[in-house]
Every structure is written in structure tokens, then in C-alpha cells.
Protein backbone atom coordinates (compact mmCIF):
# COMPACT_ATOMS: atom_id res chain seq x y z
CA UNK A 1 0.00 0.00 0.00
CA UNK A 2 1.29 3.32 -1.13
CA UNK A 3 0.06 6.74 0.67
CA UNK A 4 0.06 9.53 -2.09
CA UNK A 5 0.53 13.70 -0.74
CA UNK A 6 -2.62 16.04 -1.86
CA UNK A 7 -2.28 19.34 -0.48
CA UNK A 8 -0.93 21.28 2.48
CA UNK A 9 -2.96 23.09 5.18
CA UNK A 10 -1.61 26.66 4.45
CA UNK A 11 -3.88 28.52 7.12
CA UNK A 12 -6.70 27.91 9.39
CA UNK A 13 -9.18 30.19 8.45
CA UNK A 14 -11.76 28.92 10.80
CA UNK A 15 -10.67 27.34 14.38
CA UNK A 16 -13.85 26.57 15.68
CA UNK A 17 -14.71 24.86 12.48
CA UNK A 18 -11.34 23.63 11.71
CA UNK A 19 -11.55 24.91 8.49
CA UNK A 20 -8.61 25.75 6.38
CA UNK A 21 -7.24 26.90 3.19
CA UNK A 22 -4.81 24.61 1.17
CA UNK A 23 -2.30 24.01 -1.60
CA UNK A 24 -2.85 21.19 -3.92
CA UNK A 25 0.26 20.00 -6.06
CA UNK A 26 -1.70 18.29 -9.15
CA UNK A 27 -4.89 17.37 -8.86
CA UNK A 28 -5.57 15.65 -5.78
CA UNK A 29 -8.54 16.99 -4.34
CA UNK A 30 -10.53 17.00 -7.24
CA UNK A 31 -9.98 13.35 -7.97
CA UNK A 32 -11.70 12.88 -4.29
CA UNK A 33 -14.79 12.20 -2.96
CA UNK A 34 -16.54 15.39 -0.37
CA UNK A 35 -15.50 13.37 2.34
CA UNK A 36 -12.46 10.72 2.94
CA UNK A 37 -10.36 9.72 4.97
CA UNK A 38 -7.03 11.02 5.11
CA UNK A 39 -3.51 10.95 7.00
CA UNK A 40 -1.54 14.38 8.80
CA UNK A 41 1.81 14.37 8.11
CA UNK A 42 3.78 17.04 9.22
CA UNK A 43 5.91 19.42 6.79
CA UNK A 44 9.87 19.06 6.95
CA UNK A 45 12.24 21.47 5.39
CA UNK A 46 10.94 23.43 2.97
CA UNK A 47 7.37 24.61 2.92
CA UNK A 48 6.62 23.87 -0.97
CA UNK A 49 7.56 20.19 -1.07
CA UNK A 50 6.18 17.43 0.76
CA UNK A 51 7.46 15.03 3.42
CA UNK A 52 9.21 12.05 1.34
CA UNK A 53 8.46 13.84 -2.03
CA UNK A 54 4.92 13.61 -1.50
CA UNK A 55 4.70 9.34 -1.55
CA UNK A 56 5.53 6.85 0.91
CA UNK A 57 5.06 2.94 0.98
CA UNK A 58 4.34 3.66 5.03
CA UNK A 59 3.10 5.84 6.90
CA UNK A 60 5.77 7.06 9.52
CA UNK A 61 4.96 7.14 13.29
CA UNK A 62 3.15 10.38 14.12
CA UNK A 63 0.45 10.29 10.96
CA UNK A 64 -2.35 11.90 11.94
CA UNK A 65 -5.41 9.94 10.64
CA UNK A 66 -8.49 12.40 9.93
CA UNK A 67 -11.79 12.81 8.42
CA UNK A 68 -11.52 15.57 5.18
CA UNK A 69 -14.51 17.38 4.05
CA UNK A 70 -14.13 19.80 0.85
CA UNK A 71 -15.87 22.84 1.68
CA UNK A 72 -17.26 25.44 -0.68
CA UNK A 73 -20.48 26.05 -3.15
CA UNK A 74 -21.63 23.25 -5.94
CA UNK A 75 -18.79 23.21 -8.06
CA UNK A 76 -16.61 25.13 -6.17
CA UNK A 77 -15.58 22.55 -3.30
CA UNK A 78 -12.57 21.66 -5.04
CA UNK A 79 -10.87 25.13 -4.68
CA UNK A 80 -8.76 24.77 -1.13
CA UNK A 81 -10.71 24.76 1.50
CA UNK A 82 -11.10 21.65 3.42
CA UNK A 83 -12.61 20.75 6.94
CA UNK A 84 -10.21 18.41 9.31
CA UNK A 85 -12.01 16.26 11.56
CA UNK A 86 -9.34 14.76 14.26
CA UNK A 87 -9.25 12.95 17.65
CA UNK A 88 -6.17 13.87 18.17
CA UNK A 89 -4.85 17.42 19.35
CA UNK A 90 -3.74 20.02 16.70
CA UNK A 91 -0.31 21.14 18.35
CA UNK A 92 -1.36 25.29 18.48
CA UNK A 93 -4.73 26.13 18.78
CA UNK A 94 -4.03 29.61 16.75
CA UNK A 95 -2.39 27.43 14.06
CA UNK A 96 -3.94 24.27 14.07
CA UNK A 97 -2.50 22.10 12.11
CA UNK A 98 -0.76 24.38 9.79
CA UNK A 99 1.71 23.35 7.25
CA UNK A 100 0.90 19.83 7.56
CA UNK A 101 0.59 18.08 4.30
CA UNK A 102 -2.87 15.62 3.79
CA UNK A 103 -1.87 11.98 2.72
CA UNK A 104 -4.07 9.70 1.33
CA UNK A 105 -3.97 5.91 0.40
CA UNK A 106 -3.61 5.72 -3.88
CA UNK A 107 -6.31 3.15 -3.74
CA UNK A 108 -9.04 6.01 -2.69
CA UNK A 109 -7.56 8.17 -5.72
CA UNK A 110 -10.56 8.33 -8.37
CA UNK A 111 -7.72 8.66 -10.99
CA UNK A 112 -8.28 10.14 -14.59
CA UNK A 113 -5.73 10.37 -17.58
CA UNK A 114 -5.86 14.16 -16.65
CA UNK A 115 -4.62 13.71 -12.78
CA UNK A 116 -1.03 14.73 -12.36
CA UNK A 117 1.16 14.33 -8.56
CA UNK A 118 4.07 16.01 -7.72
CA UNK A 119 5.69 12.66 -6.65
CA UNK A 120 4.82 11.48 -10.79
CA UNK A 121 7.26 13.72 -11.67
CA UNK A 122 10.62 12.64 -10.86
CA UNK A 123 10.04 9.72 -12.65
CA UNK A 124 9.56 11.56 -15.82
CA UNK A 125 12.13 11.93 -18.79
CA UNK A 126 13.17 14.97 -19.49
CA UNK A 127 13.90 15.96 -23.11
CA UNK A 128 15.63 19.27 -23.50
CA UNK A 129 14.53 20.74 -27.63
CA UNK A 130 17.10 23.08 -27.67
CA UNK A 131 19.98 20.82 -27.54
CA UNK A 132 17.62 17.20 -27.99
CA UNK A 133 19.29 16.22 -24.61
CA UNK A 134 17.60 13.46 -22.76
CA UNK A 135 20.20 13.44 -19.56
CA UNK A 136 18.60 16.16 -17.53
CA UNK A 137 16.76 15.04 -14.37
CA UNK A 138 14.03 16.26 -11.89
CA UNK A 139 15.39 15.94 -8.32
CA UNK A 140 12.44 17.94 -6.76
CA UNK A 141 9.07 19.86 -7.05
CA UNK A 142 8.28 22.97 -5.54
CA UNK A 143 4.98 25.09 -5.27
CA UNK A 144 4.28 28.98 -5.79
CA UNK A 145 1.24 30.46 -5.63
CA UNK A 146 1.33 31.11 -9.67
CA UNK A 147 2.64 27.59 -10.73
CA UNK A 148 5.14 24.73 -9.70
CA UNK A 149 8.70 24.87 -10.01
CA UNK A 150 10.95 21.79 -11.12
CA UNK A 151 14.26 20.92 -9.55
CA UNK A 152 16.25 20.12 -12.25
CA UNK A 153 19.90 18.20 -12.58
CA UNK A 154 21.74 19.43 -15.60
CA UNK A 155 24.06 16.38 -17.18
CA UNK A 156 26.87 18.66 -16.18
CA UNK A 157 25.43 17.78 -12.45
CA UNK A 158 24.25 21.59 -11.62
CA UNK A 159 20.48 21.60 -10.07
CA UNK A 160 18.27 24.78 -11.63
CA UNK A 161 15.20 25.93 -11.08
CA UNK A 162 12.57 25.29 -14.06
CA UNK A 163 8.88 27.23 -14.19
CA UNK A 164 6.53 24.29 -14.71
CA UNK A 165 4.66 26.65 -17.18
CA UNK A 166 5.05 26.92 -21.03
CA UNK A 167 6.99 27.88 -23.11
CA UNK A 168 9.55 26.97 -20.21
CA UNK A 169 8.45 23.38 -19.67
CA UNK A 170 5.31 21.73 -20.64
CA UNK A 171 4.37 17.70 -19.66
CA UNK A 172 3.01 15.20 -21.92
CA UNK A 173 1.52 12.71 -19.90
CA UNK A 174 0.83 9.68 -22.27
CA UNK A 175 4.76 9.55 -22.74
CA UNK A 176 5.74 10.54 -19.27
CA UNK A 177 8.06 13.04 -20.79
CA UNK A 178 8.36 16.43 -19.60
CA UNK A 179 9.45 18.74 -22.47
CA UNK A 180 11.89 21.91 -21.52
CA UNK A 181 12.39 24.97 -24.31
CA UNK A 182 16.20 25.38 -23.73
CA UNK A 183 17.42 24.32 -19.78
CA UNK A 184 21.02 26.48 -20.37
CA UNK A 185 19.08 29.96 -21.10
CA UNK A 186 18.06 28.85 -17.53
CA UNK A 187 20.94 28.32 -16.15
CA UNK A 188 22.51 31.29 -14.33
CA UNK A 189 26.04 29.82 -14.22
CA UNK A 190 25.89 28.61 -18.17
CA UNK A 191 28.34 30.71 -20.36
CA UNK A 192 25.56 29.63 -22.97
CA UNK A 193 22.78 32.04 -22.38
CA UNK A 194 21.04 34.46 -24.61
């Protein structure tokens, strides 16, 4: 059994409620039901990317497990704000349980060919058209509030940072192949930029 990362409680917006405001890297909460059940894990390191690169094969001591509810109008539920049901203690009351990222199990995923996971792309090639280079490779995946941002290995074994937004980098998901315009105009250190 796998346990899959869908979003990170950003802020509680409602304490009484327990209602809060989250990031989703891909698609996760839409491919959900209004109500699951779901695992607290909390954040380490950086704030954008997920404990264990948003998947894990167990959950590690210390998983919170909770009730979700999406909250919002008809059609609108999917949009960040989720309810946490827990037995357990939040550890502020003024923050809840901020920053900690919602796990589920991949069986409960109602997957479509359109659903994309942070954690699905580190496994992708990377093809770069400038140069037709396929030895680039994505170490990590980061969130903004605009778009994600891929970690990147150059073959020459420098790490950039990539805007997962075109023309910079666009995904093709049938091939598992994420394309990049030209990764050296990116590179800050490469004597080849324009």
C-alpha cells in the first residue's frame, strides 16, 4: 500500500470549524470524494515540497489519521478549503495544524488520464529541444502560488530551477516526458545564455 501527498494546510481560516485553506500540487482533491479519509503528516524542510516527495510505501509514526470534508459552493468545493475532523490534538490552537501536508492511500484516488502528482514527476524523462538532450533530471518539485517549479539536474550535475509553465516546460503525460524549451538559457552559471 502506497500513501500519495494532496495538499498542504496553508492557514486555518476557521478554528472553531477547523476549516482551512490549502495548496494542492496536481490534482488531488478533485480526484476525491466530499469526504475521505485522510492521513496528517507534518511538513519538513521546505514549505513547498512534501514530506518524502509527496509518496511513501508507510506511513511514519506520528500520521495523523483524519476525516476531510471539501468545503465550498456546488462546483466550487474543489478550490482549497477543506474541513479536518481529528481525535487527536492540533499542536497550536491559533495554528492548528498548519503546514501539515494531507496523505491519502492511492487506492481512494478516483484517478483520470488528466490527474497529475508532484511525486509522478521525478520519474519523468526529461527531453531538453534546444539541444535534444535526454540526460537532464528532476530531483524535486516545488509550489508557488502562480505555478510549480521543477528541480532540475543538468548532465553537467548543476540543479536549476525550471517554471513548470510553457513555453519553459510543458508535460506530456501519455509519454511521461516532460518537455523543456532550452534548460542552459536557464541556467545562471551557463556561459551559454542568450
Amino acid at each position: 500500500m502506497s500513501f500519495l501527498s494532496i495538499a498542504r494546510l496553508k492557514k486555518l481560516i476557521h478554528s472553531h470549524r477547523s476549516v482551512y485553506i490549502c495548496t494542492c500540487p496536481g490534482d488531488g482533491l478533485a480526484g476525491l470524494p466530499s469526504q475521505f479519509s485522510a492521513y496528517l503528516i507534518p511538513g519538513s524542510g521546505s514549505p513547498d515540497r512534501p514530506p518524502m516527495n509527496g509518496i511513501c510505501e508507510a506511513l511514519p509514526p506520528g500520521a495523523i489519521s483524519v476525516e476531510v470534508h471539501k468545503e465550498g459552493k456546488a462546483g466550487q468545493a474543489d478550490r482549497g478549503h477543506i474541513r479536518i475532523e481529528s481525535q487527536s490534538e492540533p499542536p497550536s490552537m491559533q495554528e492548528g495544524f498548519r503546514d501539515f501536508w494531507v496523505f491519502v492511500d492511492a487506492e481512494t484516488l478516483q484517478r483520470s488520464s488528466k490527474d497529475l502528482y508532484a511525486f509522478q514527476l521525478l520519474h519523468f524523462e526529461c527531453l531538453d529541444r534546444a539541444t535534444g538532450s535526454r540526460e537532464a533530471k528532476i530531483t524535486g518539485y516545488q509550489e508557488t502560488g502562480a505555478h510549480g517549479i521543477l528541480e532540475v539536474e543538468l548532465p553537467e550535475g548543476r540543479e536549476i530551477l525550471v517554471p513548470l509553465v510553457p513555453p519553459h516546460a510543458t508535460v506530456d503525460l501519455e509519454k511521461g516526458i516532460i518537455e523543456f524549451n532550452d534548460l542552459h538559457s536557464l541556467d545562471p552559471d551557463s556561459g551559454d545564455r542568450n
